[in-house]
Protein backbone atom coordinates (compact mmCIF):
# COMPACT_ATOMS: atom_id res chain seq x y z
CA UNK A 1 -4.54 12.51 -84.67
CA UNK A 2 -6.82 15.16 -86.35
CA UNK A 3 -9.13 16.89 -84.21
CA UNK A 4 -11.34 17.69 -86.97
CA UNK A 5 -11.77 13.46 -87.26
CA UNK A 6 -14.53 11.84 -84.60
CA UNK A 7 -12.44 9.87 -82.14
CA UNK A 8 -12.06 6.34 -83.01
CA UNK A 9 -12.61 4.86 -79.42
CA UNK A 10 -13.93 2.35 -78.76
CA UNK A 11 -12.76 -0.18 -80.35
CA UNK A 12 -14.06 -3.32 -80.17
CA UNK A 13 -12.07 -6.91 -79.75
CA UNK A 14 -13.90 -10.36 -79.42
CA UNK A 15 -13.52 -9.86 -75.49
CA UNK A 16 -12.54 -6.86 -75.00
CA UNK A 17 -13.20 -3.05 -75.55
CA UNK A 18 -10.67 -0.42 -75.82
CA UNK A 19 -12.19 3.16 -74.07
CA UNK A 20 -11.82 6.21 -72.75
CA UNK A 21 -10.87 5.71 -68.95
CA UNK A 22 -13.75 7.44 -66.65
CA UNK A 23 -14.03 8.73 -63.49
CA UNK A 24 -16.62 6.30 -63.00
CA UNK A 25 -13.75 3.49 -63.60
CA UNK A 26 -12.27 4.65 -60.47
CA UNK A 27 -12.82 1.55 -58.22
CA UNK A 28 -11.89 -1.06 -61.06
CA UNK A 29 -8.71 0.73 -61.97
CA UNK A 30 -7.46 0.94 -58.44
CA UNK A 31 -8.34 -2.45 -58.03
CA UNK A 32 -5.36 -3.16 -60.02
CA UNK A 33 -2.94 -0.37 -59.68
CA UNK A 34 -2.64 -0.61 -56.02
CA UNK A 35 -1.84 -4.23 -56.46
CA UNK A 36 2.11 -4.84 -55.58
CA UNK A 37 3.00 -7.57 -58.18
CA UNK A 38 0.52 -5.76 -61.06
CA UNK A 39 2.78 -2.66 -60.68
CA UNK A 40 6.25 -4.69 -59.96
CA UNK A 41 7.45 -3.81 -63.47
CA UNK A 42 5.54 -0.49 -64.02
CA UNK A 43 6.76 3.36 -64.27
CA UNK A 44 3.94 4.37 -62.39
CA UNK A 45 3.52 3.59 -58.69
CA UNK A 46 0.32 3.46 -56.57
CA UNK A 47 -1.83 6.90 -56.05
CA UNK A 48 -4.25 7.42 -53.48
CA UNK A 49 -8.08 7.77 -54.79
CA UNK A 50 -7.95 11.20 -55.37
CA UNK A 51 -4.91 11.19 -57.42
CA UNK A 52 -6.76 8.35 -59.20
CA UNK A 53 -10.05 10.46 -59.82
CA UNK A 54 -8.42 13.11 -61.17
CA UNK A 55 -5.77 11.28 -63.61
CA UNK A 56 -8.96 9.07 -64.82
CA UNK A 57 -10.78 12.21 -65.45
CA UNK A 58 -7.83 13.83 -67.62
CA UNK A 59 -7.57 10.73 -69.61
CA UNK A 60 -11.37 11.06 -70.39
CA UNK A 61 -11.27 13.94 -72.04
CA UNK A 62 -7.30 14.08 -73.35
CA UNK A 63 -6.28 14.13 -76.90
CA UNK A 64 -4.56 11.43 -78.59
CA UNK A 65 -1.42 11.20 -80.07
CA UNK A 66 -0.01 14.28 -79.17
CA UNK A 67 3.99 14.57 -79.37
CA UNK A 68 5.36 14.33 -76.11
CA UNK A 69 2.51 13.14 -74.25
CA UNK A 70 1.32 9.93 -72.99
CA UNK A 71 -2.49 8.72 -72.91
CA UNK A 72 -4.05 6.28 -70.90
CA UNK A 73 -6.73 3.73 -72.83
CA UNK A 74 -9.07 1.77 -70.89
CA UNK A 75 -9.15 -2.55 -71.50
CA UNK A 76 -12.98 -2.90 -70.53
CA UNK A 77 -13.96 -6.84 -70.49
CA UNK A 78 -17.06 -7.58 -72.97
CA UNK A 79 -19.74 -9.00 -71.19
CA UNK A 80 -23.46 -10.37 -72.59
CA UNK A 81 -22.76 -7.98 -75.72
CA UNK A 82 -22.02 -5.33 -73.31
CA UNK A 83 -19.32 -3.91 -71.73
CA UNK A 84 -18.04 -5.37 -68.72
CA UNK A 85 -15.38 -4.15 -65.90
CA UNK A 86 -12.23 -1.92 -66.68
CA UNK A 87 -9.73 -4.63 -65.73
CA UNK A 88 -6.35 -2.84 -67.21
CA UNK A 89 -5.23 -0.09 -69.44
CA UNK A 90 -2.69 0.56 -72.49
CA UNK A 91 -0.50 3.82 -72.30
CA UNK A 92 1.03 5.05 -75.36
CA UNK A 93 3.29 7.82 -75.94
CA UNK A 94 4.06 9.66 -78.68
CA UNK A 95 7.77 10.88 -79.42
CA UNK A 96 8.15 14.37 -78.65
CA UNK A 97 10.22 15.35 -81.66
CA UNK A 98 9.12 12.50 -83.82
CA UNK A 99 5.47 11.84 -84.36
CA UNK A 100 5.82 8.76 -86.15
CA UNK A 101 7.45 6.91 -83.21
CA UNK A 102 5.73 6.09 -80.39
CA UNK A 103 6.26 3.75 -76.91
CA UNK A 104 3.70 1.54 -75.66
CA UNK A 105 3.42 0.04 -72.21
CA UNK A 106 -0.26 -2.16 -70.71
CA UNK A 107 -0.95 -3.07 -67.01
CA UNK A 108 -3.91 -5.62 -66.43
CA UNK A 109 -5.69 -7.04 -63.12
CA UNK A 110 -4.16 -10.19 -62.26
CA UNK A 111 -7.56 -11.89 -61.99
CA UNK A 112 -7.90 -11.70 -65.68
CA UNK A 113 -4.33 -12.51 -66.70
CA UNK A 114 -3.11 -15.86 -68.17
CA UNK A 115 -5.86 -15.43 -70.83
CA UNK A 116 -4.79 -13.73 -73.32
CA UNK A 117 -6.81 -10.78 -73.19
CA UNK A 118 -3.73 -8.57 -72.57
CA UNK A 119 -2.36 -9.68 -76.14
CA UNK A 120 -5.90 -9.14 -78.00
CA UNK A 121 -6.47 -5.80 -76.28
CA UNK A 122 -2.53 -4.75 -77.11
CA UNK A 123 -2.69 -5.73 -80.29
CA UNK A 124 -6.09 -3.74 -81.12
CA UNK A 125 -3.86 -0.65 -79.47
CA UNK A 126 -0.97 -1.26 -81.69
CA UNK A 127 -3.24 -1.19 -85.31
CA UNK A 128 -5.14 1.46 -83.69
CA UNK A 129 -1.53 3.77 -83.02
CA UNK A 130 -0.84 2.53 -86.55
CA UNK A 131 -3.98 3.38 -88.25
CA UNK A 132 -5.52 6.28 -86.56
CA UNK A 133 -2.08 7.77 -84.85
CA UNK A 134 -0.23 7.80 -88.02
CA UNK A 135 2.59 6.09 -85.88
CA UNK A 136 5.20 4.17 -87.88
CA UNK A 137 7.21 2.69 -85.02
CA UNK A 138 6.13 1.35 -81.62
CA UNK A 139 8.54 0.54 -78.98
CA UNK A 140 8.10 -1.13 -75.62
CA UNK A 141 10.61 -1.76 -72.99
CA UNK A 142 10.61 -4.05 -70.26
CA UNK A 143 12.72 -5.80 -67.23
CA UNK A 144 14.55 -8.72 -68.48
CA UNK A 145 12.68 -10.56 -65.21
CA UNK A 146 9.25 -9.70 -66.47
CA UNK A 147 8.39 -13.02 -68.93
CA UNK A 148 4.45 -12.90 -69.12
CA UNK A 149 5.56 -9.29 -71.17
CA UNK A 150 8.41 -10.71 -73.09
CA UNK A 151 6.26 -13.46 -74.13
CA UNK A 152 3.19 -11.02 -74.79
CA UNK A 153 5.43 -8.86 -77.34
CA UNK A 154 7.01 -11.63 -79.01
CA UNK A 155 3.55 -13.24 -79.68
CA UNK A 156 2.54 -9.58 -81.60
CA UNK A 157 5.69 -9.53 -83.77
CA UNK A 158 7.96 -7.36 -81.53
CA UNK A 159 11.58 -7.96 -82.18
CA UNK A 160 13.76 -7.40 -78.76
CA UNK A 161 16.65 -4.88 -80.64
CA UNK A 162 18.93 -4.25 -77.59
CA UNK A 163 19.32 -5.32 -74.27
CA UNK A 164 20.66 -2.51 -71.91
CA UNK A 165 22.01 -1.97 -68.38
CA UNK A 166 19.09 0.23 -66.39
CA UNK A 167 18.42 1.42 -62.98
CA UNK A 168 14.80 0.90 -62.25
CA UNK A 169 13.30 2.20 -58.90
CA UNK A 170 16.74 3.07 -57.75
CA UNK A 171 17.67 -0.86 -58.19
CA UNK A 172 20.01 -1.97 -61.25
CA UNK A 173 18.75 -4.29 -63.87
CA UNK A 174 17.96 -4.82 -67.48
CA UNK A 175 15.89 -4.05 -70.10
CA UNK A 176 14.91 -5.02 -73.16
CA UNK A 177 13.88 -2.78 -75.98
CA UNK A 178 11.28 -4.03 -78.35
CA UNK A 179 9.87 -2.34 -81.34
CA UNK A 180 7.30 -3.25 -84.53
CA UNK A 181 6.92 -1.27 -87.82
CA UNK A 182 3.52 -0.10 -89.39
CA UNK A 183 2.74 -2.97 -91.88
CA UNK A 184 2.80 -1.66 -95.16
């Protein structure tokens, strides 16, 4: 992303806002990423409120789309015309050598799955990467076990390219590798 451009968050959805994380997001966010079965299928594990404070702060302020680097989004729920709770976040990373590729992963609070809010805030993050990231190519990967995902990607138009042997959290399993092009 230019940094001579005015950053493009937030975005808007009928129900949901994609933001900046805050520090003041620190009680919502844990609310969900200490939660066992929210983080069964993540790459990130549970941190302590400090930890917390200062990754939300980071995430604030970071830029976007940088090679090599991950950022963290915030889903906020819409409420009354307003914004409502932080009840999830989108990470995306950008390939390190390859700007136009990028990997995208989401966590959201179990309260508010089942709704599809998950799939209208991930697909506002995908034609955001695409329009304002200059991303081509956005790949996600995910346990075989983990269906609410599969079924979340498939529903946006990601095609499942390979299935591979993994070790995840020192356990074996499998994952599937899922990937969309810009439109054009």
């Amino acid at each position: 992303m230019d940094p001579e451009r005015p950053d493009p968050l937030p975005i808007a959805t009928p129900r949901t806002t994609l933001r900046r994380l805050s520090p003041s997001d620190l009680a919502d966010f844990q609310a969900y990423r200490t939660d066992p079965e929210v983080g069964r299928w993540q790459g990130w594990t549970a941190t302590g409120e400090a930890v917390a404070r200062l990754y939300l702060a980071q995430n604030a302020r970071c830029p976007l789309f940088v090679p090599g680097e991950w950022f963290q989004v915030g889903i906020a729920l819409r409420a009354g015309g307003g914004e409502g709770p932080l009840i999830g976040d989108i990470g995306i990373g950008t390939d390190e050598h390859d700007p136009g590729l990028a990997q995208i992963g989401f966590s959201l609070n179990r309260q508010w799955q089942g709704q599809g809010l998950a799939a209208e805030a991930v697909a506002a993050a995908c034609a955001f990467a695409f329009r304002d990231g200059g991303i081509r190519r956005l790949c996600a990967i995910t346990d075989t076990r983990n269906l609410a995902s599969i079924r979340l990607l498939e529903r946006l138009g990601f095609e499942n390219e390979r299935t591979l042997d993994a070790v995840f959290r020192g356990e074996p399993c499998r994952e599937h590798h899922f990937a969309i092009e810009a439109p054009r």
